[in-house]
Protein backbone atom coordinates (compact mmCIF):
# COMPACT_ATOMS: atom_id res chain seq x y z
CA UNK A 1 67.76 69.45 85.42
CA UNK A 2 68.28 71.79 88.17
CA UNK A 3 71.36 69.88 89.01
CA UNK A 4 73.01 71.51 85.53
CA UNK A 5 71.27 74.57 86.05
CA UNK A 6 73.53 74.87 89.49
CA UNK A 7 76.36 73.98 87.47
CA UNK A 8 76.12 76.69 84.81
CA UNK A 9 75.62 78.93 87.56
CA UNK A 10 78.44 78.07 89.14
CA UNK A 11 80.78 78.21 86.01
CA UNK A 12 79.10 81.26 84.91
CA UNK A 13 79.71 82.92 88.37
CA UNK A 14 83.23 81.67 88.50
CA UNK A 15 84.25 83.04 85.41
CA UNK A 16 82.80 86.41 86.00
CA UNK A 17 84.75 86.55 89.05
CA UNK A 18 87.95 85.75 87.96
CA UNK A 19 87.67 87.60 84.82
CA UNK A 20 86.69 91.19 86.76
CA UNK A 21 89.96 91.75 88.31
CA UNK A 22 92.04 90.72 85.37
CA UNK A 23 90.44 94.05 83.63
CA UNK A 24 91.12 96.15 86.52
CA UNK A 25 93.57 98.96 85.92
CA UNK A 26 97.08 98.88 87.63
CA UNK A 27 96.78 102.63 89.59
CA UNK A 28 99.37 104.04 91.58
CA UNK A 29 100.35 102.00 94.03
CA UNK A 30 103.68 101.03 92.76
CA UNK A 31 104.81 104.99 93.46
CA UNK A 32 105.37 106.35 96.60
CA UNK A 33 102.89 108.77 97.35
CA UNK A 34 104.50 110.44 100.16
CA UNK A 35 107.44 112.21 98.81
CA UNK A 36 108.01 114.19 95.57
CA UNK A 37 110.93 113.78 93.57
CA UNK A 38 112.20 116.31 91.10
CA UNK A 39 114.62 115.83 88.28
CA UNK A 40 115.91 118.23 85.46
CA UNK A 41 117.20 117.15 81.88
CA UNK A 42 117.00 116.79 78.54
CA UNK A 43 113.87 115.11 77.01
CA UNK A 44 114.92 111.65 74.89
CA UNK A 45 111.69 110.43 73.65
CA UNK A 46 108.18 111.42 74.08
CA UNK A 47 105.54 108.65 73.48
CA UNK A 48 101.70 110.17 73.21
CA UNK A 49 100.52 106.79 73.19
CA UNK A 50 98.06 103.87 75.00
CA UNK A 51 97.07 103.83 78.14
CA UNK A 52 99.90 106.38 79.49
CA UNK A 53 102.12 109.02 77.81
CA UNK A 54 105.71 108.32 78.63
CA UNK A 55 108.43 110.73 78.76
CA UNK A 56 111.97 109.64 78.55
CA UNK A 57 114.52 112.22 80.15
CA UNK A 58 118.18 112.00 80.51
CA UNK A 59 119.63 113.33 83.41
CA UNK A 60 122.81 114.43 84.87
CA UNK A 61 123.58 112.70 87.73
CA UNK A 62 125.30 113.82 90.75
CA UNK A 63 128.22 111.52 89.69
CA UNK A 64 128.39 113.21 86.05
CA UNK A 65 126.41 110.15 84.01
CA UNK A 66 123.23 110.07 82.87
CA UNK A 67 120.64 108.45 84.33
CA UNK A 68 117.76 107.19 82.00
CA UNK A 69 114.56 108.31 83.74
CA UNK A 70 110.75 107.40 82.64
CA UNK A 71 107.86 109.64 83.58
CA UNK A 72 104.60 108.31 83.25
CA UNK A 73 101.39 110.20 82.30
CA UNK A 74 97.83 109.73 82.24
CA UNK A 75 96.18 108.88 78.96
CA UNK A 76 96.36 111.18 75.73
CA UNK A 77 92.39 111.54 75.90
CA UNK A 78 92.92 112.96 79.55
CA UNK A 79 95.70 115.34 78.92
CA UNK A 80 94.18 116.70 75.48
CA UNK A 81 91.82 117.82 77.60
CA UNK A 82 94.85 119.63 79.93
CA UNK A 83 96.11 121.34 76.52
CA UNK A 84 98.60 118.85 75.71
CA UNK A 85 99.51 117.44 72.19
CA UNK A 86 101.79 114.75 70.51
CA UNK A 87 104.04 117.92 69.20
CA UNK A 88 104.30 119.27 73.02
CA UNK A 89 107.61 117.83 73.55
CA UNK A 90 110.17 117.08 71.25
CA UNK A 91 113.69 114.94 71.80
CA UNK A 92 116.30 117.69 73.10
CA UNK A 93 113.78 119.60 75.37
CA UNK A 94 114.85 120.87 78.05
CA UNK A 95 112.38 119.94 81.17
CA UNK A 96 112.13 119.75 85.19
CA UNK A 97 109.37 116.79 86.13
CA UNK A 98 107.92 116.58 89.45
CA UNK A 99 106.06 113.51 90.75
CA UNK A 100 106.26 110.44 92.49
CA UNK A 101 109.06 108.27 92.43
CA UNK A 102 108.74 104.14 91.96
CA UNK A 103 108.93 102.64 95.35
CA UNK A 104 111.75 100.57 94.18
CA UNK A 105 113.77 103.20 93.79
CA UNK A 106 114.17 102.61 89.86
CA UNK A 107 114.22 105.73 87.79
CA UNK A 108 110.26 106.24 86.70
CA UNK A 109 107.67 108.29 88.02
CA UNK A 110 104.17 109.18 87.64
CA UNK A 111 104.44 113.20 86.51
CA UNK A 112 102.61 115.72 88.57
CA UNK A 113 103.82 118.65 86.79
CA UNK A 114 106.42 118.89 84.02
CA UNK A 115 108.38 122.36 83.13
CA UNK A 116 109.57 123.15 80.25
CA UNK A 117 112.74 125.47 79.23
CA UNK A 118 110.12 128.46 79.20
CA UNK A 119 108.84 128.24 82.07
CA UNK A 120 105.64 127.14 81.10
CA UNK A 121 104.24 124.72 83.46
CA UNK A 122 101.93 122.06 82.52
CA UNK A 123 99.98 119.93 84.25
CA UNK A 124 99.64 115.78 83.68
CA UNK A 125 96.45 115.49 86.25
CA UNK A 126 93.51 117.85 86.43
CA UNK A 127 94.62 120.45 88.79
């Protein structure tokens, strides 16, 4: 009896420890933290959707082609609460995004602040 006791413990146990990370949330570590990068252009798509907003911006490159960039926002139940809505950005926007850059260099960033043709600044993270 306590011999299957032990063994439900164990498989209990085991499963809550391999399950626990599995629902951890991915963070920030894939962007580098230690520089800002900055890039102007012309907003493609907007996506006010689960887990993170995504903004798609096309942007002149210093060659003359566009590069394709992603920035990456927190959820659209944290950045309602910032004053943003699904209507704040519209394809053909004109906007300047500062955050981090992917440490692989690939075109996607976590925003810090995005400005748009206005001037208006707004504010992905609680400031």
């Amino acid at each position: 009896m306590q011999n299957r006791f032990a063994n439900l413990f164990i498989a209990v146990s085991s499963l809550f420890a391999v399950a626990a990370p599995l629902s951890a949330h991915h963070g920030t570590a894939i962007y580098d933290a230690s520089k800002i990068t900055t890039v102007m252009g012309t907003v493609s798509d907007f996506q006010f959707v689960n887990p993170h907003v995504l903004i798609y911006v096309d942007v002149k490159g210093e060659n003359g082609k566009v590069e394709k960039w992603v920035a990456e926002g927190m959820s659209p139940n944290m950045l309602v609460r910032q004053g943003w809505t699904k209507n704040i950005l519209k394809p053909g926007d004109q906007v300047t995004a500062e955050g981090h850059r992917a440490r692989t260099g690939s075109n996607v960033m976590v925003i810090q602040k995005l400005m748009l043709s206005n001037g208006r600044e707004i504010f992905p993270v609680l400031q």
